[in-house]
N, C-alpha and C. Protein backbone atom coordinates (compact mmCIF):
# COMPACT_ATOMS: atom_id res chain seq x y z
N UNK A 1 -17.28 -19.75 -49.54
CA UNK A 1 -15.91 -19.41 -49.16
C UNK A 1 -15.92 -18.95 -47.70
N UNK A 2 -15.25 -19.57 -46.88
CA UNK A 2 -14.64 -19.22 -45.56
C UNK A 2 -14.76 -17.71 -45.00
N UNK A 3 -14.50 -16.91 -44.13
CA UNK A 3 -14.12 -15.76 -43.86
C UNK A 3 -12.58 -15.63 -43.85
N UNK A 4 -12.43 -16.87 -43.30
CA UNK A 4 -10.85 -17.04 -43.42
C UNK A 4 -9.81 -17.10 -44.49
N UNK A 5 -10.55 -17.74 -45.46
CA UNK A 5 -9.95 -17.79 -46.76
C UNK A 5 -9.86 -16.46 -47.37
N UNK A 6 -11.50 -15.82 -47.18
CA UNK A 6 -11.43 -14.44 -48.06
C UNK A 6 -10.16 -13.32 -47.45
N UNK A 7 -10.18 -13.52 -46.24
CA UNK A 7 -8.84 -13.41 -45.46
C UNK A 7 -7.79 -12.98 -46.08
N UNK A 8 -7.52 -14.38 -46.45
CA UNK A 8 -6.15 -15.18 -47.23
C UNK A 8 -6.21 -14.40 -48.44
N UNK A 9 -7.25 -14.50 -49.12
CA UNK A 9 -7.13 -14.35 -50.73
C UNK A 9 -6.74 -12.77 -50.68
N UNK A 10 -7.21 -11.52 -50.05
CA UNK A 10 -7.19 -10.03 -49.76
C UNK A 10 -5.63 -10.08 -49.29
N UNK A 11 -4.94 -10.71 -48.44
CA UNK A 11 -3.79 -10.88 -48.32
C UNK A 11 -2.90 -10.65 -49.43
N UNK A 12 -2.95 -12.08 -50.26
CA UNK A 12 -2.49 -12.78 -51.96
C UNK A 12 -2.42 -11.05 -52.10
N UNK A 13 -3.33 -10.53 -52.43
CA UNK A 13 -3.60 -9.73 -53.46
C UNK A 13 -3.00 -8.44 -53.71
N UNK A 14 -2.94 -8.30 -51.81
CA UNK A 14 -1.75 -6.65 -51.77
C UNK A 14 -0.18 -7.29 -51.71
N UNK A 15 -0.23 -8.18 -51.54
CA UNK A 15 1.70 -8.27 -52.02
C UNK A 15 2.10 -7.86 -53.45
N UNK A 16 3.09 -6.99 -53.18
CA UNK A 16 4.04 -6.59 -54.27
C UNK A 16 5.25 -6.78 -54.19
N UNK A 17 5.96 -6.72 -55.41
CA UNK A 17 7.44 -6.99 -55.30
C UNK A 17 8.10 -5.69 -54.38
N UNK A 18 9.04 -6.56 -53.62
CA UNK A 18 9.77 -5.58 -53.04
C UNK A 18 9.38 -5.64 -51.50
N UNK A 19 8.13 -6.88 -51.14
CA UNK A 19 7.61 -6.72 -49.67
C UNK A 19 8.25 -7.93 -49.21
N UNK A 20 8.74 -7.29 -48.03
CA UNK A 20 9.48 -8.47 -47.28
C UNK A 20 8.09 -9.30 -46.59
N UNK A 21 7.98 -10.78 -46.67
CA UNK A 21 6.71 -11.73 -46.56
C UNK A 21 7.51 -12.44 -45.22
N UNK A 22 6.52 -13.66 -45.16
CA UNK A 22 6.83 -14.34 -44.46
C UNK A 22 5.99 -16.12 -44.96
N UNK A 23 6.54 -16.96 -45.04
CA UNK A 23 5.93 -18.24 -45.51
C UNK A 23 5.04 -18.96 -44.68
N UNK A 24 3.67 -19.28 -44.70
CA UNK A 24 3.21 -19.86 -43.79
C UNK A 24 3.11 -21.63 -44.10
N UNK A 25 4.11 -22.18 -45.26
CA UNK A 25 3.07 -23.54 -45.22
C UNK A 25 4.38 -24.52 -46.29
N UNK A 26 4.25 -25.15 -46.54
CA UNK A 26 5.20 -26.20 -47.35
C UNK A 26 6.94 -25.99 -46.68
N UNK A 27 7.67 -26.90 -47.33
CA UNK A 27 9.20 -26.45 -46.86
C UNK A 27 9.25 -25.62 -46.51
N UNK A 28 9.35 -24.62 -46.51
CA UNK A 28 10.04 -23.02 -46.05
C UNK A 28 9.24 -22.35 -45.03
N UNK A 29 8.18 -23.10 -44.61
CA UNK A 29 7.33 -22.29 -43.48
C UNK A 29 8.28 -21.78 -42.31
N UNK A 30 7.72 -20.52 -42.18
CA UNK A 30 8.18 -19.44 -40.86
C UNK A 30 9.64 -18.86 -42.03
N UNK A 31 10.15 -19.21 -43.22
CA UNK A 31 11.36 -18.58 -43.79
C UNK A 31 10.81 -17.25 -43.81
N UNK A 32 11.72 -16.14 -43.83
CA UNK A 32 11.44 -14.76 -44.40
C UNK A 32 12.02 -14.77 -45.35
N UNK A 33 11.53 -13.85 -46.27
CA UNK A 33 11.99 -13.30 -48.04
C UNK A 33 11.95 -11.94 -48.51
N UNK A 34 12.41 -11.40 -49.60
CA UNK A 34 11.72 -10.61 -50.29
C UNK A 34 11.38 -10.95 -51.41
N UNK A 35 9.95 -10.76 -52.26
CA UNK A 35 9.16 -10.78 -53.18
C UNK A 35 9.97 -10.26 -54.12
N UNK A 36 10.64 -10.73 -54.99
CA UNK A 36 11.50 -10.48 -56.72
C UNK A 36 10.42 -10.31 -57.80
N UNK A 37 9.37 -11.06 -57.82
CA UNK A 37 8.27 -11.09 -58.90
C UNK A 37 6.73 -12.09 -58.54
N UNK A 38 6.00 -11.49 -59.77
CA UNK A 38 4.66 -11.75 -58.75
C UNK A 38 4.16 -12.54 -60.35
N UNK A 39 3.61 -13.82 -60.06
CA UNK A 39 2.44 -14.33 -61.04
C UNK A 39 1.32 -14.24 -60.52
N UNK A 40 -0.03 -14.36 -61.57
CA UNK A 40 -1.40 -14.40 -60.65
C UNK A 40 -1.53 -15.59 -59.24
N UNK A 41 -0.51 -16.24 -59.95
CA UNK A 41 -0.67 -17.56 -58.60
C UNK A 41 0.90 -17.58 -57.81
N UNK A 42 1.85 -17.04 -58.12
CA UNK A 42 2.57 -17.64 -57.36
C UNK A 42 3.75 -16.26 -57.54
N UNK A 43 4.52 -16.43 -56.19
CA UNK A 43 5.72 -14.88 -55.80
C UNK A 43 7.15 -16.04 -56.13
N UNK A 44 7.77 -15.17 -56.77
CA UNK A 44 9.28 -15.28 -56.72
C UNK A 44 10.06 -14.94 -55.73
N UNK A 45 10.08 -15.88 -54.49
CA UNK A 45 11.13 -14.98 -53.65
C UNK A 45 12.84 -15.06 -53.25
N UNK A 46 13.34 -14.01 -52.63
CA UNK A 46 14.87 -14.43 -52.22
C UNK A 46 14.76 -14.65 -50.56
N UNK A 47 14.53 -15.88 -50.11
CA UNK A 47 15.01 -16.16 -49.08
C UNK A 47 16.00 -15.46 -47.96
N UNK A 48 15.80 -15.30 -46.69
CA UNK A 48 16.86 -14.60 -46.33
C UNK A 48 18.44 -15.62 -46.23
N UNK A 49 18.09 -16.98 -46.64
CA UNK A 49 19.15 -18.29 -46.31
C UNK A 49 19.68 -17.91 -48.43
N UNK A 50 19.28 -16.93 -48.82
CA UNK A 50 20.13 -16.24 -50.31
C UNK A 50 19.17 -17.44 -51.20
N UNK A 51 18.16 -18.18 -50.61
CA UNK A 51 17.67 -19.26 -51.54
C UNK A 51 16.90 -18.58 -52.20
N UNK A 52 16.65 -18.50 -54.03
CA UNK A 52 15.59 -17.91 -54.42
C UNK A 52 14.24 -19.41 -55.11
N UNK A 53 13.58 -18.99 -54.22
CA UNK A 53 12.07 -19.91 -54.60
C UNK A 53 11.05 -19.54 -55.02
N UNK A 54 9.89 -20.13 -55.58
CA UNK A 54 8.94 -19.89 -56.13
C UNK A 54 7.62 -20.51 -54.77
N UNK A 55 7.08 -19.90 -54.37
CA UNK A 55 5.38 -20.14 -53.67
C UNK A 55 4.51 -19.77 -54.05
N UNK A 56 3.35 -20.00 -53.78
CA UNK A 56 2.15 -20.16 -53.74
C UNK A 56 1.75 -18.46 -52.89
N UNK A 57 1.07 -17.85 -53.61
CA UNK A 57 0.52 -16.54 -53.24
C UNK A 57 -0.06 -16.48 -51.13
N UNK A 58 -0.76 -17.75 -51.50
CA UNK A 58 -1.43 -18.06 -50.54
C UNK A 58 -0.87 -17.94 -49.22
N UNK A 59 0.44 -18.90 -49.43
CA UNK A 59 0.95 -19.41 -48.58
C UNK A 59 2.26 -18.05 -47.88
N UNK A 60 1.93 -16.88 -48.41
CA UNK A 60 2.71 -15.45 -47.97
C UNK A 60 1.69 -15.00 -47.10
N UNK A 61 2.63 -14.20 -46.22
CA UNK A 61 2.16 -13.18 -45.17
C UNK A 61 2.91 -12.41 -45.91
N UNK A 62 2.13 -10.73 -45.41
CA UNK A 62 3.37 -9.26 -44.83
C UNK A 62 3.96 -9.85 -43.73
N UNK A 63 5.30 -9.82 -43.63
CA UNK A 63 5.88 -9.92 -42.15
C UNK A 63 5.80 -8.44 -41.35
N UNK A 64 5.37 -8.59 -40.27
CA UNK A 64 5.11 -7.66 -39.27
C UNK A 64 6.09 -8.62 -38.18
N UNK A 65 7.07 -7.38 -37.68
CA UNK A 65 7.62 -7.55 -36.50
C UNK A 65 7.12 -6.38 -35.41
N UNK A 66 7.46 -7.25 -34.12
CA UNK A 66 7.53 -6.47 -33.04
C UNK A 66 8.45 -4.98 -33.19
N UNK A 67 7.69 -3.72 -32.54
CA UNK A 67 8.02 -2.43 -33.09
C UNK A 67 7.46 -1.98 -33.89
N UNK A 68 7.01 -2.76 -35.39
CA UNK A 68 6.75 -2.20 -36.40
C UNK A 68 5.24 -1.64 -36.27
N UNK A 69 4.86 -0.45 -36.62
CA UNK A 69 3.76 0.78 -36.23
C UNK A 69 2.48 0.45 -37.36
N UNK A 70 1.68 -0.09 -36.53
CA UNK A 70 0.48 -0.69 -37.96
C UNK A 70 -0.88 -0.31 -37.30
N UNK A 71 -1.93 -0.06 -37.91
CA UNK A 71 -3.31 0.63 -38.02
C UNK A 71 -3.89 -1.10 -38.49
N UNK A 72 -4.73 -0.83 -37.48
CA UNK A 72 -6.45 -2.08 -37.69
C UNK A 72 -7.43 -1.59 -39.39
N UNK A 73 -7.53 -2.37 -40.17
CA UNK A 73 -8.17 -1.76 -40.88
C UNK A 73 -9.56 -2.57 -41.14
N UNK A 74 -9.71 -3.45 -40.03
CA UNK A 74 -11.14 -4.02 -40.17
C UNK A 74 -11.47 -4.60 -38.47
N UNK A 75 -12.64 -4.40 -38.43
CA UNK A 75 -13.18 -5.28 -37.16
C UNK A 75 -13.58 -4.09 -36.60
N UNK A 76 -14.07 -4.44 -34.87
CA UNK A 76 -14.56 -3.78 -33.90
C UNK A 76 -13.29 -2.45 -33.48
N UNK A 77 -12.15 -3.15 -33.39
CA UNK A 77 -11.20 -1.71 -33.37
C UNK A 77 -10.60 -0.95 -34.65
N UNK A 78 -11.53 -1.33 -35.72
CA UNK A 78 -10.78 -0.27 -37.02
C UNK A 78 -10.45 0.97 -36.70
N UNK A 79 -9.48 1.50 -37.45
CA UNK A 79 -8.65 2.58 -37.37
C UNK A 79 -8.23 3.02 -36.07
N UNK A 80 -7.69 1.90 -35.01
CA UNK A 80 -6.39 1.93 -33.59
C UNK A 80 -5.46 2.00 -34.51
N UNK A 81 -4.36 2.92 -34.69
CA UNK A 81 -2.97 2.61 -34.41
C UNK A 81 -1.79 2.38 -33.31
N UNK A 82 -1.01 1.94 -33.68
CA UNK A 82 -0.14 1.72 -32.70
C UNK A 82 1.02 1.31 -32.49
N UNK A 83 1.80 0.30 -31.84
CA UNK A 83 2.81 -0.47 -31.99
C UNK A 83 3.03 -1.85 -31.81
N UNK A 84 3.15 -2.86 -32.68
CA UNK A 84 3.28 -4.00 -32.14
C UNK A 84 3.68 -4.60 -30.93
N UNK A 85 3.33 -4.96 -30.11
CA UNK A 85 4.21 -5.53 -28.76
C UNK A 85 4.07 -7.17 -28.93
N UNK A 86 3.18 -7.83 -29.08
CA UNK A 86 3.49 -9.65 -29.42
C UNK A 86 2.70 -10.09 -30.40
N UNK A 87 3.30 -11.24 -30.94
CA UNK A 87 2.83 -11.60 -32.29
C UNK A 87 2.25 -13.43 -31.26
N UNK A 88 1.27 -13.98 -31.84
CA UNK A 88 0.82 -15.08 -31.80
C UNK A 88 0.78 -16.12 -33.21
N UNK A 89 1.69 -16.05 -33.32
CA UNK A 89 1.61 -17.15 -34.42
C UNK A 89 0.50 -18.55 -34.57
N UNK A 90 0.58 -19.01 -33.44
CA UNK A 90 -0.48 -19.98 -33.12
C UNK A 90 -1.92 -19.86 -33.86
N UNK A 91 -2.24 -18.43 -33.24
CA UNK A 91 -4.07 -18.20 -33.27
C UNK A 91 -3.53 -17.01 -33.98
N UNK A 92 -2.61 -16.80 -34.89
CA UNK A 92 -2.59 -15.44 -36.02
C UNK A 92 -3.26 -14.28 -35.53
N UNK A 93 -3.18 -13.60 -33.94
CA UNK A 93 -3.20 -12.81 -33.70
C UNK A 93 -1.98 -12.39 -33.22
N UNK A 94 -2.17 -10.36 -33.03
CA UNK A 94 -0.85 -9.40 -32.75
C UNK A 94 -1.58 -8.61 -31.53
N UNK A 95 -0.38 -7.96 -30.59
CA UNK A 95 -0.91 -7.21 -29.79
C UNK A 95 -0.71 -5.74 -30.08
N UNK A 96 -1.14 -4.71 -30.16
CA UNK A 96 -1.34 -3.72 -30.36
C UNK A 96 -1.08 -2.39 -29.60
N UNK A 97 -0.03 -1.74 -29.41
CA UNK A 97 -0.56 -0.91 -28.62
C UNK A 97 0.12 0.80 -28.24
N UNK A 98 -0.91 1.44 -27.83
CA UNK A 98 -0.71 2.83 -28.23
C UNK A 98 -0.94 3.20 -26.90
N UNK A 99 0.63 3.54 -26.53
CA UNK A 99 0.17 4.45 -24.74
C UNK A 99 0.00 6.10 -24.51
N UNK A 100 -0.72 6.74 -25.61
CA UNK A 100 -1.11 7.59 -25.72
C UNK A 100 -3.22 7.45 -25.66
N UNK A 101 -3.28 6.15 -25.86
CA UNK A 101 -4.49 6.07 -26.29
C UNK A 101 -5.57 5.33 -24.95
N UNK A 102 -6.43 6.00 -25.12
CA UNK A 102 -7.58 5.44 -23.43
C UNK A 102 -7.38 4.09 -23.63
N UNK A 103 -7.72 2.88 -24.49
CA UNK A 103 -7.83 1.91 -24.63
C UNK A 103 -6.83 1.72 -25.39
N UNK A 104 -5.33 1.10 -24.39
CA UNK A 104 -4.22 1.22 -25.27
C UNK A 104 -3.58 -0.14 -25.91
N UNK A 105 -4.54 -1.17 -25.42
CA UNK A 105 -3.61 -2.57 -26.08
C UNK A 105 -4.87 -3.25 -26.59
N UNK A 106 -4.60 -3.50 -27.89
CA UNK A 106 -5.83 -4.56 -28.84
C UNK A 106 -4.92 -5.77 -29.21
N UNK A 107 -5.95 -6.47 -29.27
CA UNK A 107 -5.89 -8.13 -30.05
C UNK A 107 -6.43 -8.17 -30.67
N UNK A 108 -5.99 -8.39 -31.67
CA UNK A 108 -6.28 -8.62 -33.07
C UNK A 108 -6.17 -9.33 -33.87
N UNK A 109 -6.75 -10.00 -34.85
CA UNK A 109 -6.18 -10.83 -36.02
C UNK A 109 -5.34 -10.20 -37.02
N UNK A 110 -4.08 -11.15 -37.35
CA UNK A 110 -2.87 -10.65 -37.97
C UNK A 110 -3.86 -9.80 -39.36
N UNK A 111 -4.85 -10.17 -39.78
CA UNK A 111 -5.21 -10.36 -41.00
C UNK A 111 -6.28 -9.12 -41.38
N UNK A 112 -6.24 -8.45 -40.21
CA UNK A 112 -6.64 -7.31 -40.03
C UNK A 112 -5.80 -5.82 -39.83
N UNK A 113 -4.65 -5.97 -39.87
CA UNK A 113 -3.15 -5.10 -39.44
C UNK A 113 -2.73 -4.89 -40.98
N UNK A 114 -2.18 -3.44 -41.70
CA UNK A 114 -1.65 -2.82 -41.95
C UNK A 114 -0.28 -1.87 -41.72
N UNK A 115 0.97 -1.64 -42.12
CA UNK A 115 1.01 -0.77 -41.93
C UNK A 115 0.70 0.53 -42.14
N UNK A 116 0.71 1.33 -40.44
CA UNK A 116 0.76 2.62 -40.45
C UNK A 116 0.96 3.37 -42.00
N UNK A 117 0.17 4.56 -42.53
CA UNK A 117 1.12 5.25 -43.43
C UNK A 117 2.14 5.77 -43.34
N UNK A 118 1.93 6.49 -42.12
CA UNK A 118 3.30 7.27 -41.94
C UNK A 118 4.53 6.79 -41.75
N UNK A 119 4.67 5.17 -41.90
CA UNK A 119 5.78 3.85 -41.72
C UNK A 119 6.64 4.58 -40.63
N UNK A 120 6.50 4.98 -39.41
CA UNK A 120 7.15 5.19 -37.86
C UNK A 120 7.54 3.68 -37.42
N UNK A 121 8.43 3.40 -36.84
CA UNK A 121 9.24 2.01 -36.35
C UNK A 121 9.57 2.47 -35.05
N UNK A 122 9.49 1.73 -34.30
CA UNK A 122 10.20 2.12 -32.82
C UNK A 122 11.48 1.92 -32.92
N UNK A 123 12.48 2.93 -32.23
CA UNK A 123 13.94 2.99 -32.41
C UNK A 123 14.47 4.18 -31.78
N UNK A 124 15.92 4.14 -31.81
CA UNK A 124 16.75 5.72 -31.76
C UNK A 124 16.18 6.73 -32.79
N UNK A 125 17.05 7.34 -33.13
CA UNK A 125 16.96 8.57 -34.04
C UNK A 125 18.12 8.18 -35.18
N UNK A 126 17.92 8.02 -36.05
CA UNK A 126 18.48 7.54 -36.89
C UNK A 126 19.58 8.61 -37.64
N UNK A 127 20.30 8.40 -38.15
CA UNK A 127 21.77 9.25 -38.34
C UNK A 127 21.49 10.55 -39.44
N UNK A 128 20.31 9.88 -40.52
CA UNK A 128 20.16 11.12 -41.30
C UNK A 128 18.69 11.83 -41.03
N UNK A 129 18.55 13.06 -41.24
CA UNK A 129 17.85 13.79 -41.14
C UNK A 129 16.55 13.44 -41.74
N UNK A 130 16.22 12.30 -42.49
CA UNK A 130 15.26 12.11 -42.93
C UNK A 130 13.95 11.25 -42.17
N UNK A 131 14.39 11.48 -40.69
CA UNK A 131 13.20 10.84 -39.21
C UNK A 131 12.10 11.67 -39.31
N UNK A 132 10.77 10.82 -39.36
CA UNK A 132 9.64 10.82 -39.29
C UNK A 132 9.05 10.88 -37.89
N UNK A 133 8.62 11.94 -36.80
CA UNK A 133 8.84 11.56 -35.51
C UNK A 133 7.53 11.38 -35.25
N UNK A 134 7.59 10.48 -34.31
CA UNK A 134 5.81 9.84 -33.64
C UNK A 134 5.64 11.06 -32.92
N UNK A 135 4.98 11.97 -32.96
CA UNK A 135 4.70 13.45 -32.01
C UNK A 135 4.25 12.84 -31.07
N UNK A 136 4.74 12.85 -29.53
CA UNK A 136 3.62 12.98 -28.53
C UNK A 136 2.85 14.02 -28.27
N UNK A 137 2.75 15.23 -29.57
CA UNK A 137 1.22 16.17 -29.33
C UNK A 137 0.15 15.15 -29.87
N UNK A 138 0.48 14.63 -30.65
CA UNK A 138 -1.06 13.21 -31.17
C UNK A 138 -1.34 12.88 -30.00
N UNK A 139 -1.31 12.84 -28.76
CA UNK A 139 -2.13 12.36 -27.61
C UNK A 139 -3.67 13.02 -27.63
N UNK A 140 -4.59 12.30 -26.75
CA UNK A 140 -5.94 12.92 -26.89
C UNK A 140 -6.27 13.16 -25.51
N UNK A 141 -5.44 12.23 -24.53
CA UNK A 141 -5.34 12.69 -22.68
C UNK A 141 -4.83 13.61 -22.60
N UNK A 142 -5.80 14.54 -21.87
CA UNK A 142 -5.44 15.52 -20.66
C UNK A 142 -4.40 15.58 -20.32
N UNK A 143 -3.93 14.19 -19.17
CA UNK A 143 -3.44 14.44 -18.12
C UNK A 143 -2.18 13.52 -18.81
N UNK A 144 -1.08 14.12 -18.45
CA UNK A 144 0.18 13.83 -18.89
C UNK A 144 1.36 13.29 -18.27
N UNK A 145 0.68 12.68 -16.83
CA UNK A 145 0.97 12.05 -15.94
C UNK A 145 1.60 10.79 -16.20
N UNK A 146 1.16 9.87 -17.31
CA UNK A 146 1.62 8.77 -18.18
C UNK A 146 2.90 8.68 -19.00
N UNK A 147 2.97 9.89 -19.30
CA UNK A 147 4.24 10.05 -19.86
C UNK A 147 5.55 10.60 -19.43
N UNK A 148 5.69 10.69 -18.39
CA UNK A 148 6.45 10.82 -17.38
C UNK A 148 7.59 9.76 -17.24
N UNK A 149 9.16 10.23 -17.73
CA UNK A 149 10.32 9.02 -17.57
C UNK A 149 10.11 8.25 -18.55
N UNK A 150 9.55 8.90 -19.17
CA UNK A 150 9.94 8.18 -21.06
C UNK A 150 11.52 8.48 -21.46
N UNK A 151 11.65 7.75 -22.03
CA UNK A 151 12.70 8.49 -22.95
C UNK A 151 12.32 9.07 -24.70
N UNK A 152 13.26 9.99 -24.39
CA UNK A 152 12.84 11.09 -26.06
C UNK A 152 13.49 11.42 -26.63
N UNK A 153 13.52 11.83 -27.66
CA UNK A 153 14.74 12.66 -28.53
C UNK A 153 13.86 13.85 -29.26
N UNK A 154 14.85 15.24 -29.10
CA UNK A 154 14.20 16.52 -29.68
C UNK A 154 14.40 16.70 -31.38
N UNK A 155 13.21 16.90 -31.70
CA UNK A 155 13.59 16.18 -33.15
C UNK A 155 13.72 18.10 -33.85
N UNK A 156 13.74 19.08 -33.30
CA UNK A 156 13.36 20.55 -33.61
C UNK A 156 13.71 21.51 -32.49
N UNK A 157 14.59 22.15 -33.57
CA UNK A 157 15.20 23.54 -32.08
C UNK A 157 16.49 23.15 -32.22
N UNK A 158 17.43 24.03 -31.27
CA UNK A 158 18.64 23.79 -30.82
C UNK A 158 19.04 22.84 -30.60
N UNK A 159 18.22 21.86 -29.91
CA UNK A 159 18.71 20.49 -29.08
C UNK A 159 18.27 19.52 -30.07
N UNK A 160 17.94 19.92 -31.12
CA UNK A 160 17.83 18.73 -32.16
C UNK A 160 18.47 17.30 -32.10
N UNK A 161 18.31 16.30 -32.29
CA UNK A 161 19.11 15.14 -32.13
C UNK A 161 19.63 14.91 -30.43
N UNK A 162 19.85 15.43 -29.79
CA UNK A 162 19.74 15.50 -28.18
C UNK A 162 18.70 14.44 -27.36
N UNK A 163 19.14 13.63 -26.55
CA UNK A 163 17.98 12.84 -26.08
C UNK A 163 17.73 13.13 -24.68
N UNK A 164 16.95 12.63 -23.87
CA UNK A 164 16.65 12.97 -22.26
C UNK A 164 15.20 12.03 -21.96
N UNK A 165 15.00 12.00 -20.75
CA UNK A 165 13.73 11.91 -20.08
C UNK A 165 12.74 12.53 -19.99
N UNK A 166 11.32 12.48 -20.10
CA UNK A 166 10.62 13.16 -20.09
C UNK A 166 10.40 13.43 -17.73
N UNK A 167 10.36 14.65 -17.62
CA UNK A 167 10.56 14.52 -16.20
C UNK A 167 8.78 15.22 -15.55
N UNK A 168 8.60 16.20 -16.35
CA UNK A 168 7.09 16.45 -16.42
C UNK A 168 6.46 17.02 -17.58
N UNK A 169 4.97 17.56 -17.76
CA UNK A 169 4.75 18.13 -19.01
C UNK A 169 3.59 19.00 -18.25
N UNK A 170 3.81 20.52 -18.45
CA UNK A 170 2.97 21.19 -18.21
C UNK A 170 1.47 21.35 -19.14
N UNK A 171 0.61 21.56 -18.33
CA UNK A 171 -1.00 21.59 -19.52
C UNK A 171 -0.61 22.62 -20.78
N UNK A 172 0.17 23.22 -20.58
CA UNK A 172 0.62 23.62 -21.86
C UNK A 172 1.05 23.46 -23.32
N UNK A 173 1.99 22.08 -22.61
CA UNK A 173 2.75 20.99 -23.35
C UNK A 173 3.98 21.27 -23.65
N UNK A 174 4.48 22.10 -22.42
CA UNK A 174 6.27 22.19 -22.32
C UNK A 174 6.44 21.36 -21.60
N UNK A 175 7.58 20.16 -22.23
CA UNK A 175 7.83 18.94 -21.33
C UNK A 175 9.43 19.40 -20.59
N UNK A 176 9.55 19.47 -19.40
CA UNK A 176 10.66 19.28 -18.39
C UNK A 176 11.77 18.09 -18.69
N UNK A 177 12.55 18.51 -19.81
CA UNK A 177 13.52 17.14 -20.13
C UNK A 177 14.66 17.11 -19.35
N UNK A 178 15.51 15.99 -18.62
CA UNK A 178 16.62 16.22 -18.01
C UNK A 178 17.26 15.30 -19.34
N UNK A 179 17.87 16.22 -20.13
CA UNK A 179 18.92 15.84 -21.15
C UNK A 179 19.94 14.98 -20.50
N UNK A 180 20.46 13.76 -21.42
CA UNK A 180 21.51 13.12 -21.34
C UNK A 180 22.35 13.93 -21.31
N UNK A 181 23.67 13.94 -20.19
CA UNK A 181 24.98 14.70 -20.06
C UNK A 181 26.14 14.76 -21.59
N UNK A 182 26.32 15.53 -22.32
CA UNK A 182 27.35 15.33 -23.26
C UNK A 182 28.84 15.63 -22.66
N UNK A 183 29.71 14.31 -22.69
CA UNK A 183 31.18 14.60 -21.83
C UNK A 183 31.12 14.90 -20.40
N UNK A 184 31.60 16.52 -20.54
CA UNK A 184 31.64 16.31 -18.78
C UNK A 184 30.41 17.90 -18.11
N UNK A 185 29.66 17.75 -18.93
CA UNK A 185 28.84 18.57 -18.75
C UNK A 185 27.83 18.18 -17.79
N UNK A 186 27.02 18.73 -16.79
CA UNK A 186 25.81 17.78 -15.36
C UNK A 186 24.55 18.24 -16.82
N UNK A 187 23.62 17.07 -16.14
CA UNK A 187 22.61 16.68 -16.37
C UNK A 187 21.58 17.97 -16.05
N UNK A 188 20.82 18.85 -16.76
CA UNK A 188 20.11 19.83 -16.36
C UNK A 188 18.68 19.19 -17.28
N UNK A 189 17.61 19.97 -16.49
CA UNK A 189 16.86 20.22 -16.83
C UNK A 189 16.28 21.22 -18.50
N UNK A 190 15.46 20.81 -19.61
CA UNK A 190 15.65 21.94 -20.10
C UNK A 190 13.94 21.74 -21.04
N UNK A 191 13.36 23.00 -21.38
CA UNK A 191 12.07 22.95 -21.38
C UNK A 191 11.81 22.84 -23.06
N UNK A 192 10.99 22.36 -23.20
CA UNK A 192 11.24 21.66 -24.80
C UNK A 192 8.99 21.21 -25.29
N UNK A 193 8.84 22.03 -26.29
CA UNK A 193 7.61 21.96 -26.69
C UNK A 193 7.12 20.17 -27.18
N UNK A 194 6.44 19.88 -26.66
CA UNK A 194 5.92 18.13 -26.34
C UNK A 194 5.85 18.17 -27.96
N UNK A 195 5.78 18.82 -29.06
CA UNK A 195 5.17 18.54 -30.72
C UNK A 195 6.87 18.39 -31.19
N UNK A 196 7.88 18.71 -30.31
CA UNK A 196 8.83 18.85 -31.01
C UNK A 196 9.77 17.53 -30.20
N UNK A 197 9.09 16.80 -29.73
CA UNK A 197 9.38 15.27 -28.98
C UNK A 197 9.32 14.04 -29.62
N UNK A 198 10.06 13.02 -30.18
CA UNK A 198 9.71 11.74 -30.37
C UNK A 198 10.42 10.76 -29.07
N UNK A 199 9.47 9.39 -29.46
CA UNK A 199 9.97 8.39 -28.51
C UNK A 199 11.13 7.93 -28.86
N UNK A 200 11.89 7.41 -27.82
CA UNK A 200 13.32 6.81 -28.06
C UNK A 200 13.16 5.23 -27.20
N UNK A 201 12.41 4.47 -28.17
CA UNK A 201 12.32 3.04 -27.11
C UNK A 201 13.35 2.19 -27.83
């Protein structure tokens, strides 16, 4: 058996109902779905075109999009997390990458990617209180020079839900935010603990 196949088959095996896939092969290749039901050989799915079909185990991916926050769980970079930035369909590799991290962009084979546990997505701040925030205290650099003119949202404190720029971050890890203006209020500066920061990309 292949490496590639065994690949494939470890693939087959973690789909469950309820995972949005992706088709790699007969009619419906590149369709997205969600998984309705699972035989040893073959997924029930609903098409996103409302078609419900039957495939071949094989012939499913996890769909991973760009944004979506996934951990290496085999090869030379096991256990990088990060964020998707490009997918290669071609050569079934993804790009990887974590700008908190010394070595921040991997290539990888799709077939090696997980998601993250902590399921983090790149985005706003979402309307209910139930946001999971990527801490920029998880950094392992020093120097905080990199993160400079990000954008953020305070996910803790007063300014909760509040977004701004990151403008500096003392070795301390009080970051210098110039908050977005609300109405007709000026743009100030205001000092905000880096653990109580998520990204706003």
């Amino acid at each position: 058996m292949s490496k590639l196949h065994a690949f494939h088959l470890a693939s087959a095996r973690e789909l469950k109902e309820g995972n949005k896939v992706k088709v790699v092969g007969l009619t419906y290749t590149n369709s997205i779905g969600i998984i309705k039901g699972l035989t040893a050989t073959h997924a029930h799915l609903l098409l996103n075109s409302l078609v419900s079909v039957q495939i071949p185990c094989l012939l499913l991916r996890q769909y991973y999009k760009i944004g979506d926050r996934v951990t290496i769980k085999a090869g030379l970079d096991m256990g990088f997390t990060g964020y998707i930035i490009a997918i290669n369909d071609k050569d079934n590799t993804v790009v990887v990458c974590n700008p908190l991290a010394m070595m921040n962009q991997v290539i990888t084979p799709i077939y090696y990617i997980e998601f993250a546990t902590d399921g983090l997505h790149l985005g706003k701040l979402p309307p209910c209180s139930s946001f999971t925030a990527a801490k920029l205290a998880d950094m392992s650099d020093p120097v905080f020079a990199h993160l400079e003119n990000i954008p953020v949202v305070v996910t803790k404190g007063p300014l909760k839900g509040r977004s701004g720029v990151i403008k500096s971050i003392a070795m301390t890890g009080i970051a210098s935010i110039e908050m977005v203006a609300l109405s007709t209020q000026v743009n100030q500066l205001q000092q905000v603990n880096i653990q109580n920061l998520a990204f706003e990309l």
